[in-house]
Protein backbone atom coordinates (compact mmCIF):
# COMPACT_ATOMS: atom_id res chain seq x y z
CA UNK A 1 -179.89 8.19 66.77
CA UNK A 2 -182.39 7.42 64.33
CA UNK A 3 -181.58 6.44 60.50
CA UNK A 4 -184.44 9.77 59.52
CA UNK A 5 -182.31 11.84 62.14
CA UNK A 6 -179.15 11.33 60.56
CA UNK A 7 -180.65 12.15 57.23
CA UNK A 8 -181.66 15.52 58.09
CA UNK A 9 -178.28 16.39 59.86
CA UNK A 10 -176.71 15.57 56.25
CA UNK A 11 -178.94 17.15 54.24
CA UNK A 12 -180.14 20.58 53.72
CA UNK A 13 -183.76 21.09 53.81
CA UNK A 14 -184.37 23.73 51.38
CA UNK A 15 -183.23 24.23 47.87
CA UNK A 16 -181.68 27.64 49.25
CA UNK A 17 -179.74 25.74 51.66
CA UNK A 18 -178.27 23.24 48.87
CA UNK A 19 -177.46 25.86 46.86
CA UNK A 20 -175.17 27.63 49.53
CA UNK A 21 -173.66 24.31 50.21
CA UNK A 22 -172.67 24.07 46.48
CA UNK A 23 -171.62 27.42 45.96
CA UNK A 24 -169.46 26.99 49.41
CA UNK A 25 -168.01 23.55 48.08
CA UNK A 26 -167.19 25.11 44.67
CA UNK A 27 -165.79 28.60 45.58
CA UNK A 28 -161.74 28.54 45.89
CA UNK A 29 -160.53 31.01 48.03
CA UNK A 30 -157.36 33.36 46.63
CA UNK A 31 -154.18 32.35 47.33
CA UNK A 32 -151.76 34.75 49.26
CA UNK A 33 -149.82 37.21 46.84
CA UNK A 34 -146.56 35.26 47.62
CA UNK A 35 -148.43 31.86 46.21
CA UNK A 36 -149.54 34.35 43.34
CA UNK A 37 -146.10 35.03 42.26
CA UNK A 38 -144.55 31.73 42.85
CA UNK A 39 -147.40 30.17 40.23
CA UNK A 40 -146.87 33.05 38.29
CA UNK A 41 -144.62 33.36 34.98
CA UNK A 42 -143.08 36.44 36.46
CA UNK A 43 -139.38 36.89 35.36
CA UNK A 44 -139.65 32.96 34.86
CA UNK A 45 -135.78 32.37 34.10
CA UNK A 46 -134.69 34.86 36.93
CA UNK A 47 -134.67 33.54 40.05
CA UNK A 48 -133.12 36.36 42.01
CA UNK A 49 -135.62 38.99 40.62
CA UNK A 50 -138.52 36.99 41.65
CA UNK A 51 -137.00 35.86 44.80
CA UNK A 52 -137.11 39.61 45.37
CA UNK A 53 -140.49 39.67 44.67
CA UNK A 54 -141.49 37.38 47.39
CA UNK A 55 -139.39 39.34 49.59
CA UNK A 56 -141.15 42.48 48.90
CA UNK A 57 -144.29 40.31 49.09
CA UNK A 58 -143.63 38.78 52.40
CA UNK A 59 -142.45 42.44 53.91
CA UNK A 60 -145.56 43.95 53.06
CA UNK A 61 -147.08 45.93 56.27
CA UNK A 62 -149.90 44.35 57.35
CA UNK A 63 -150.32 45.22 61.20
CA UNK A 64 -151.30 49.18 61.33
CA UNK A 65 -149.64 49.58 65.08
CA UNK A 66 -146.42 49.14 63.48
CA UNK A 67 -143.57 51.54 64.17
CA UNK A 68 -143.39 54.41 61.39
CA UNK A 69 -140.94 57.28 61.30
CA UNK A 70 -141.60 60.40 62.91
CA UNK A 71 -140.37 62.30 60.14
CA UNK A 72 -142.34 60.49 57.08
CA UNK A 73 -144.69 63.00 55.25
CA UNK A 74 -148.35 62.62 57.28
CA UNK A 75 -149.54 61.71 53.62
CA UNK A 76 -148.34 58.26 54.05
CA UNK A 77 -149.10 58.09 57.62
CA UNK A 78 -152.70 58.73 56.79
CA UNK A 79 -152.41 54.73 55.43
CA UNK A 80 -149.91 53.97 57.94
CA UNK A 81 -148.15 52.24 54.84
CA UNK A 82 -150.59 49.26 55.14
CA UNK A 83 -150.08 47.43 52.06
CA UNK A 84 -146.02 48.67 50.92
CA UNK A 85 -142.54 47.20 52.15
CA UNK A 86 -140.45 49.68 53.57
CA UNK A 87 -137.32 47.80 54.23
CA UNK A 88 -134.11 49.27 53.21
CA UNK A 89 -132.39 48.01 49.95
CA UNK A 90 -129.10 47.23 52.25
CA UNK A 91 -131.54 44.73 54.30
CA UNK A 92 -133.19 43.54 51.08
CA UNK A 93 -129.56 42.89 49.54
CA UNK A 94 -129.15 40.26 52.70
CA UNK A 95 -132.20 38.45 52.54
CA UNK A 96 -131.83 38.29 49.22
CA UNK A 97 -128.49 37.57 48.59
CA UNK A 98 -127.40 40.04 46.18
CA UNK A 99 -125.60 43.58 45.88
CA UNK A 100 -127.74 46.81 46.96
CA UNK A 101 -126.50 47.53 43.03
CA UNK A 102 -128.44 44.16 41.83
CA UNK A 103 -131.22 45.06 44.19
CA UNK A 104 -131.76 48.91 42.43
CA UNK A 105 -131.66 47.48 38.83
CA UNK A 106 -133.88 44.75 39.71
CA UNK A 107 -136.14 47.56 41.32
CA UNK A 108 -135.87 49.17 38.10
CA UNK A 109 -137.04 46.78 36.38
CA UNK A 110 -139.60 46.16 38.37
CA UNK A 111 -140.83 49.59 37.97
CA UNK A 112 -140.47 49.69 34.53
CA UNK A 113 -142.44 46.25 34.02
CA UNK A 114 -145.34 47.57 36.52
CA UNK A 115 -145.04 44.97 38.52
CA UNK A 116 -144.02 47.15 41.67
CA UNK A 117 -145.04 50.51 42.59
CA UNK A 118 -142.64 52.89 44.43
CA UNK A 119 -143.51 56.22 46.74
CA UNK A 120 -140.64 57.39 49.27
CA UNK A 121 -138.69 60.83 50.46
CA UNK A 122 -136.42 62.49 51.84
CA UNK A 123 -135.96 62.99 55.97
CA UNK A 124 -134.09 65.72 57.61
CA UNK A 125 -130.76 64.09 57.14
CA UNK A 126 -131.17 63.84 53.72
CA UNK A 127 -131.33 60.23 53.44
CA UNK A 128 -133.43 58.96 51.30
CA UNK A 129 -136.65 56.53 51.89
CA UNK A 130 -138.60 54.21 49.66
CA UNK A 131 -141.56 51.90 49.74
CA UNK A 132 -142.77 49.22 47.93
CA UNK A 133 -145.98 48.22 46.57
CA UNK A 134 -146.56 45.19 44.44
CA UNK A 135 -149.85 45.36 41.94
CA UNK A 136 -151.54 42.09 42.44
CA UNK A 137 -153.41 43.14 39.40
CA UNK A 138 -150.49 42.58 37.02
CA UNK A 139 -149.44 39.13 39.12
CA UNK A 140 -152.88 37.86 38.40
CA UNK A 141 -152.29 38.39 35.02
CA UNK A 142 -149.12 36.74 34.50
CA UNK A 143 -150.96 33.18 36.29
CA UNK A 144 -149.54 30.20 34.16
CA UNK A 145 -152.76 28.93 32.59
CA UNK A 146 -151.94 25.07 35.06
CA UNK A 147 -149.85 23.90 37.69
CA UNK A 148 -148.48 21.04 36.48
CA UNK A 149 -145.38 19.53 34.61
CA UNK A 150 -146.48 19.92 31.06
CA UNK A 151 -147.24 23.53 30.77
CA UNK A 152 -145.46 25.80 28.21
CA UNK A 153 -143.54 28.30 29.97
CA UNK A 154 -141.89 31.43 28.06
CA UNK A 155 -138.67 30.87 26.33
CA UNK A 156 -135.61 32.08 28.23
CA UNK A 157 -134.52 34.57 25.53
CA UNK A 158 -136.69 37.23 24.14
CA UNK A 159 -135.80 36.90 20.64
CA UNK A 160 -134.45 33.54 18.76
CA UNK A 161 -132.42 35.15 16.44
CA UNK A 162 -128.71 33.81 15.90
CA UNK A 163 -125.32 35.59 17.23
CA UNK A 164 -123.54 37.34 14.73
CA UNK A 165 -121.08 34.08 14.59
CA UNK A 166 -123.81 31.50 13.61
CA UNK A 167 -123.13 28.51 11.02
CA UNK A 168 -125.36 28.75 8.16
CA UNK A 169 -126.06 27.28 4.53
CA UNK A 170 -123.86 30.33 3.40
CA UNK A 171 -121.74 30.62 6.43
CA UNK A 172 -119.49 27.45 6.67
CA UNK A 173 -115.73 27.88 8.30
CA UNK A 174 -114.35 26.62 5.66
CA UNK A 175 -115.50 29.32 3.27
CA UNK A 176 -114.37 31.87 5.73
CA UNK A 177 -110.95 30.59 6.47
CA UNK A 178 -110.63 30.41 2.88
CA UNK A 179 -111.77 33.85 2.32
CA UNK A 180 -109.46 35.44 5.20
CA UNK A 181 -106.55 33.62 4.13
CA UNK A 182 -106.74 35.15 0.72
CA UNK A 183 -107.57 31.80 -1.09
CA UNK A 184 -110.18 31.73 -3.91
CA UNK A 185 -112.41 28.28 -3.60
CA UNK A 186 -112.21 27.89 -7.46
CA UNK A 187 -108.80 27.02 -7.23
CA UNK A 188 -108.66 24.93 -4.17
């Protein structure tokens, strides 16, 4: 092969074509929701909570031949639940390895934070069903700003302010065992 034929196999002809080829070269594709939530600050200093997440994440229907319960309100068969977990909180309790009582408060929370959205009902033997959705909006927003070793992450605590038994300027132990043993400091 020629040195002019191996020019134009490299390079685009038009300025169309090197524009695509730039755009292609620059575009990042989106990483999976469990990637989402793993770079995200999401319950950051809970580990079991957001290892619940990513099990939610990674149970999410995806295939719309899968099996769905005869008795589940044609509403949600209409979607064929693409798109929520349905697993059982027992079954979530294993994989995750906590309580079915850890697993509801962490749902909870969940809830309450808007991270997860929840839809379920009732079948004929009154046992109750629920499904899972998690809003990728709200992981997307919680993206730490870098991946890398030096970036600030949320502190642990919500608030910084002392416990009630905090040593202070005014609050020495030696001025309160002096106080509850009845001594004044002036005459010490």
């Amino acid at each position: 092969m020629s040195k002019e034929a191996v020019a134009a196999v490299r390079e685009p002809e038009t300025k169309q074509e090197k524009l695509a080829l730039l755009k292609k070269s620059l575009a990042k594709k989106e990483n999976s929701l469990p990637i989402q939530i793993m770079e995200s600050d999401l319950y950051d200093h809970n580990p079991g909570a957001r290892m619940l997440l990513l099990v939610l994440a990674l149970g999410t229907r995806t295939n719309p031949d899968a099996y769905i319960p005869e008795d589940m309100p044609e509403a949600y068969k209409e979607d064929k639940c693409l798109g929520f977990c349905d697993m059982s909180q027992w079954k979530l309790a294993l994989r995750v390895g906590k309580s079915e009582s850890q697993i509801q408060r962490d749902i909870q929370m969940f809830r309450k934070d808007g991270v997860v959205l929840a839809r379920g009902w009732t079948d004929s033997n009154e046992a109750e069903h629920l499904m899972y959705k998690i809003v990728d909006a709200v992981v997307k927003e919680h993206k730490r700003p870098s991946q890398t070793a030096d970036v600030k992450r949320p502190g642990r605590y919500k608030s910084k302010n002392p416990n009630r038994g905090h040593f202070s300027k005014k609050n020495q132990p030696v001025h309160a065992m002096a106080a509850s043993a009845g001594v004044n400091e002036d005459d010490a």
